[in-house]
N, C-alpha and C. Protein backbone atom coordinates (compact mmCIF):
# COMPACT_ATOMS: atom_id res chain seq x y z
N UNK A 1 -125.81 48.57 -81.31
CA UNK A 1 -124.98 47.54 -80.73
C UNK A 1 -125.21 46.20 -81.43
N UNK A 2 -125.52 46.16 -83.03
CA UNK A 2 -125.70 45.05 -83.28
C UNK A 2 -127.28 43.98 -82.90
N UNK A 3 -126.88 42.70 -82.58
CA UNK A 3 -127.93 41.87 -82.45
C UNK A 3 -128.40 41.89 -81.06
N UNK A 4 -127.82 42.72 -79.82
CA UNK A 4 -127.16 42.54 -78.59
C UNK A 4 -128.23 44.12 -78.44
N UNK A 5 -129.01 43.71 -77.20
CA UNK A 5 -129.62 44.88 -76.00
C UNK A 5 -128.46 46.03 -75.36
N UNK A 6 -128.49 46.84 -75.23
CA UNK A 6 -127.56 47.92 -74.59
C UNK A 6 -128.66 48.89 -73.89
N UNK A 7 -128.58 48.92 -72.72
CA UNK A 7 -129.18 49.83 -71.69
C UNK A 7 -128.80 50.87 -71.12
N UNK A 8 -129.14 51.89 -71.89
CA UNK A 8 -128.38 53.24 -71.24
C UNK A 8 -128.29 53.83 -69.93
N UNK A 9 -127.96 53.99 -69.25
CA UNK A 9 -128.15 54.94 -67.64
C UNK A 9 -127.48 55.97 -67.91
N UNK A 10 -128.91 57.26 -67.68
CA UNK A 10 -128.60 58.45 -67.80
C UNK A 10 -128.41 59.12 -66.27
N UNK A 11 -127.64 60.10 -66.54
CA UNK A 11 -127.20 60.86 -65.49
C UNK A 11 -128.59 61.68 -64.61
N UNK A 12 -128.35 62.57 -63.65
CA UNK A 12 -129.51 63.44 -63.50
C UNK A 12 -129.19 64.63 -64.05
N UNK A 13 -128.17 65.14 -64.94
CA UNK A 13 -127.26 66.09 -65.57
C UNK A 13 -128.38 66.14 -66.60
N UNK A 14 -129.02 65.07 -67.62
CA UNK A 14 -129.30 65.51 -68.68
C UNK A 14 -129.32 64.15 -69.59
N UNK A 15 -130.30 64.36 -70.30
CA UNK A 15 -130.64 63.10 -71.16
C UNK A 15 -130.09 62.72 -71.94
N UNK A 16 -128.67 63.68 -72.53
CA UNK A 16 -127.28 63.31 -73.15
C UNK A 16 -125.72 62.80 -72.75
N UNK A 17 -126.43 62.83 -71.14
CA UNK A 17 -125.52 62.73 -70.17
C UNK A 17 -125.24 61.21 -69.99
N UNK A 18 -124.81 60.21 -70.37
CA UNK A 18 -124.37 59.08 -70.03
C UNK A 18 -123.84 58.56 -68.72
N UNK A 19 -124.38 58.09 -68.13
CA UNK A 19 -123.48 57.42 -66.31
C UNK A 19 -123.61 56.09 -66.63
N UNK A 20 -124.07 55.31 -67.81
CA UNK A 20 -123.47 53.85 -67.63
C UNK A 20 -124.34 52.93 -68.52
N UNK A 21 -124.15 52.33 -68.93
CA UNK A 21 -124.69 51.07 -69.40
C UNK A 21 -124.50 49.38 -69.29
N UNK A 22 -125.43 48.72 -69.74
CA UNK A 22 -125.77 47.30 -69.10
C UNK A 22 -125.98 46.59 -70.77
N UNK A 23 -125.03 45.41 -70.79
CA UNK A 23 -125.64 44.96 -72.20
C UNK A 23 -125.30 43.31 -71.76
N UNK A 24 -125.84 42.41 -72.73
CA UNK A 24 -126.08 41.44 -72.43
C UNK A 24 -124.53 40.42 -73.17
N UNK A 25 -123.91 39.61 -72.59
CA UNK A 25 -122.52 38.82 -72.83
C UNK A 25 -123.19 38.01 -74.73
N UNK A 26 -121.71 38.76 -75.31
CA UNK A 26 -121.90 38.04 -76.37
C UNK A 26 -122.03 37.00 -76.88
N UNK A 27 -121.53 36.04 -76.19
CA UNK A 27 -121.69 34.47 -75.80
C UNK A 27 -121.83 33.54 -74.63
N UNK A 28 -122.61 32.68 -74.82
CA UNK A 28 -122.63 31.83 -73.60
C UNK A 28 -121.47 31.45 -72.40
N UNK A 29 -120.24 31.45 -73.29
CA UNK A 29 -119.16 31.07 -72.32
C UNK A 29 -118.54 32.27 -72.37
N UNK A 30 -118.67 33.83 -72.52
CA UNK A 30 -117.80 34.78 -72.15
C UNK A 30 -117.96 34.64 -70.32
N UNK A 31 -117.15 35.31 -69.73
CA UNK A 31 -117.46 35.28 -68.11
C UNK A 31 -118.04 36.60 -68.33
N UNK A 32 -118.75 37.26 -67.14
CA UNK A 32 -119.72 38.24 -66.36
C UNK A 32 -118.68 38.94 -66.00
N UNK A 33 -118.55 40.04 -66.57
CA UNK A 33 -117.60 41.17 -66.07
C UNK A 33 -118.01 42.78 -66.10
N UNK A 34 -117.85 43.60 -65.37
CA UNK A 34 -117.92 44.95 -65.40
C UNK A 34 -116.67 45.68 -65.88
N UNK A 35 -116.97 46.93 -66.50
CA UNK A 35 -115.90 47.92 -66.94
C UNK A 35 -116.32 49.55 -66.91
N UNK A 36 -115.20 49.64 -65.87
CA UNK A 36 -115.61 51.28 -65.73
C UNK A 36 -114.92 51.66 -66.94
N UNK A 37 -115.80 52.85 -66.94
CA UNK A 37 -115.24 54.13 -68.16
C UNK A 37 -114.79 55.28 -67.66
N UNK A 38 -113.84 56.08 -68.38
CA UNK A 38 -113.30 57.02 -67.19
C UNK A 38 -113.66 58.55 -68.90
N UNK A 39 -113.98 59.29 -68.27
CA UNK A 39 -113.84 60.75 -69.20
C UNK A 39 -112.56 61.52 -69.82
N UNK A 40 -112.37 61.41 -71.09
CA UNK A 40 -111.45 61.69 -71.32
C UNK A 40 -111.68 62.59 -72.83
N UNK A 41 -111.10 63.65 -72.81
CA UNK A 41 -111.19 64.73 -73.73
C UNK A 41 -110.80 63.84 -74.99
N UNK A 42 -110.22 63.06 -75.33
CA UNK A 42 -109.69 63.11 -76.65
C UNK A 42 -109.67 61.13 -76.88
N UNK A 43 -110.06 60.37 -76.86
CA UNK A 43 -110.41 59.17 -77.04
C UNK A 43 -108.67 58.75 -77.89
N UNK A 44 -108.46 58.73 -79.42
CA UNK A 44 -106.99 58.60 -79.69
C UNK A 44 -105.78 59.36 -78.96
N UNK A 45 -105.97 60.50 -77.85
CA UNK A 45 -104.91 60.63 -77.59
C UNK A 45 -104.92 60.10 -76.34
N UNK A 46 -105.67 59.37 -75.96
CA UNK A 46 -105.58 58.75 -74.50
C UNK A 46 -105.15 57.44 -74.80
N UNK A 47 -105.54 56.64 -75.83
CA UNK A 47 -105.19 55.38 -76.45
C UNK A 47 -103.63 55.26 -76.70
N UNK A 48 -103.17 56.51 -77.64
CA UNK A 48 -101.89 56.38 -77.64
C UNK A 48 -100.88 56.92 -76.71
N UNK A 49 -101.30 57.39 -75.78
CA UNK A 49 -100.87 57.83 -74.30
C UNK A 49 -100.50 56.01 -73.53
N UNK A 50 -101.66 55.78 -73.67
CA UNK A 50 -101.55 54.46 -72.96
C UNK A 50 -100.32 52.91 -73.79
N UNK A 51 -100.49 53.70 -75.03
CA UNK A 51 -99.42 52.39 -75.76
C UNK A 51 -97.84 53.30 -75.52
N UNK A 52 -97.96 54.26 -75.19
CA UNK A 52 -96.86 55.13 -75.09
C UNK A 52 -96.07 54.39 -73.48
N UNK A 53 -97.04 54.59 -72.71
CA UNK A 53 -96.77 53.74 -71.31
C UNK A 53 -96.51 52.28 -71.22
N UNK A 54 -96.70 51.61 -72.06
CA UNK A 54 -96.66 50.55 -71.97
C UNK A 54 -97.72 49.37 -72.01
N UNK A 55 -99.20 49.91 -71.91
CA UNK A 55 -100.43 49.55 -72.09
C UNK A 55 -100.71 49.35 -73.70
N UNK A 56 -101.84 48.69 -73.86
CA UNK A 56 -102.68 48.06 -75.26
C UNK A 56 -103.80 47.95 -75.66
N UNK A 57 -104.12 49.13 -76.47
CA UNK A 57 -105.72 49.03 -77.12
C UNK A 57 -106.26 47.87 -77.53
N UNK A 58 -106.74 47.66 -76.86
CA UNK A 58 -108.44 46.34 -76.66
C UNK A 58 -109.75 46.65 -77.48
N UNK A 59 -109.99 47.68 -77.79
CA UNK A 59 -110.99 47.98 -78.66
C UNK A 59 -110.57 49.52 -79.27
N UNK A 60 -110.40 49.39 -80.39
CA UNK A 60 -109.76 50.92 -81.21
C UNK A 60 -111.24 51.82 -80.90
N UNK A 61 -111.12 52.90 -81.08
CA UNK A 61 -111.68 54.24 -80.66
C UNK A 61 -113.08 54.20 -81.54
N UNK A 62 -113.91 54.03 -80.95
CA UNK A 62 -116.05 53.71 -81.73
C UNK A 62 -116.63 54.77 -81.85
N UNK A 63 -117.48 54.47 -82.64
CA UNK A 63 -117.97 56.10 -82.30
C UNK A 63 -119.68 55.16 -82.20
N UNK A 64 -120.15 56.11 -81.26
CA UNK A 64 -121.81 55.82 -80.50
C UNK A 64 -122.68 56.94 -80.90
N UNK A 65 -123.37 56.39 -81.85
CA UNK A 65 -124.08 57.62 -82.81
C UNK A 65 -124.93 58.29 -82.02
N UNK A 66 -124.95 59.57 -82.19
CA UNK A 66 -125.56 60.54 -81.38
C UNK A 66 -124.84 60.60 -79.53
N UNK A 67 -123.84 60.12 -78.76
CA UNK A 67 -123.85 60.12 -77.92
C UNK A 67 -122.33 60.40 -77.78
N UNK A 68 -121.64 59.89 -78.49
CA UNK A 68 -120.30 60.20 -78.28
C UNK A 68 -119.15 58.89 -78.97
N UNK A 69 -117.81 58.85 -78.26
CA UNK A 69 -116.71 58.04 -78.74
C UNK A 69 -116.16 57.11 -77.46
N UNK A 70 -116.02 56.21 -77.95
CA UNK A 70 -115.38 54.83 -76.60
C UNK A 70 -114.24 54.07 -77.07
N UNK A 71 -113.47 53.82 -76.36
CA UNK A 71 -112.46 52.72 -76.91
C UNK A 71 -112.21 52.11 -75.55
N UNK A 72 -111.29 51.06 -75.21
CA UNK A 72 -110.99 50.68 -74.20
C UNK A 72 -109.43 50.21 -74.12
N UNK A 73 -108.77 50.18 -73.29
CA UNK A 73 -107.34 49.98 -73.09
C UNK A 73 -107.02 49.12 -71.89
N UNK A 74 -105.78 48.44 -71.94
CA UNK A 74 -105.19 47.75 -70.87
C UNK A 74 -103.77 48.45 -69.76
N UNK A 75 -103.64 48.33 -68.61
CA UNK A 75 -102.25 49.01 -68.32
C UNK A 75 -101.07 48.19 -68.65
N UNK A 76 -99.72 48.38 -68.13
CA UNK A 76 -98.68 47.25 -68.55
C UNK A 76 -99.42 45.68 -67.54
N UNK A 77 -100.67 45.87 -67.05
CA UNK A 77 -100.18 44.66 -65.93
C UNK A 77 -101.71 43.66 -66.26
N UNK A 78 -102.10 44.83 -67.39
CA UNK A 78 -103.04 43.52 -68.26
C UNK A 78 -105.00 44.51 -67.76
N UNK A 79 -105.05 45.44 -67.06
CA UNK A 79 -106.33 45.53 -65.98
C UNK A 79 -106.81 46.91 -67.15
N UNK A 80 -107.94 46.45 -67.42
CA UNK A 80 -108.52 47.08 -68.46
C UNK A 80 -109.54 48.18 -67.69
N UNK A 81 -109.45 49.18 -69.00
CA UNK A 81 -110.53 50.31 -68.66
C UNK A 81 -111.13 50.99 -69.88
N UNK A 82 -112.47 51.48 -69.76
CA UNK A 82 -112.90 52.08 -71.03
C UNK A 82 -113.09 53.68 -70.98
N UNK A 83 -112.38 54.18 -71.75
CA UNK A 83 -112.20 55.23 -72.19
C UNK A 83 -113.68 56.23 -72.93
N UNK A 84 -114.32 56.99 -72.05
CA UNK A 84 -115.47 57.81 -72.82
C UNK A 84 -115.29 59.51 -73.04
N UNK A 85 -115.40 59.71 -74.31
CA UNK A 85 -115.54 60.78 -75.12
C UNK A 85 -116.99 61.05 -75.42
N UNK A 86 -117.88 62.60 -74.76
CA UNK A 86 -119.11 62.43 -75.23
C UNK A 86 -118.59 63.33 -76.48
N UNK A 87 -119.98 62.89 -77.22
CA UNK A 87 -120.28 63.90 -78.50
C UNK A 87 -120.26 65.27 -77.65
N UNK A 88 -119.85 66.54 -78.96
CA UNK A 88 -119.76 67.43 -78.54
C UNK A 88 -121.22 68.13 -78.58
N UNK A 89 -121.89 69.33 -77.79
CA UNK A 89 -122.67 69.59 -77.84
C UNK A 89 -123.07 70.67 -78.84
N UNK A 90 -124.21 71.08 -79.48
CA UNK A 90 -124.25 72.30 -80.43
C UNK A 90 -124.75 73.70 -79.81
């Protein structure tokens, strides 16, 4: 995550299991906000699902080494959500 702390919260599923994380505001004057992530099989086809509806990718599709893929999106009415893809398992 760069210069920036990121705090993982793992599930009781499993130590690959992601339920959330905590990271610290990139700047002094960003405001304090939360963002749920919702599970979604396919990270670009949920992105372009959502520009299909009328919504707008806010952060194009990341990839989180060793853990999986994130992007985040807006609906038509502006209310954002982040989109999680885990890595697949072997």
């Amino acid at each position: 995550m760069g210069d920036f702390t990121y705090t993982m919260l793992k599930t009781a599923a499993g130590e690959n299991e992601m339920g959330g994380g905590i990271m610290q505001k990139a700047s002094p004057d960003m405001p304090t906000q939360w963002l749920s992530y919702v599970l979604v099989e396919d990270v670009d086809a949920s992105q372009s699902k959502a520009k299909e509806l009328g919504g707008q990718v806010i952060v194009e599709k990341t990839p989180v080494e060793n853990m999986g893929t994130f992007g985040v999106v807006t609906d038509p009415t502006g209310a954002a959500i982040g989109l999680w893809q885990p890595a697949k398992k072997d």
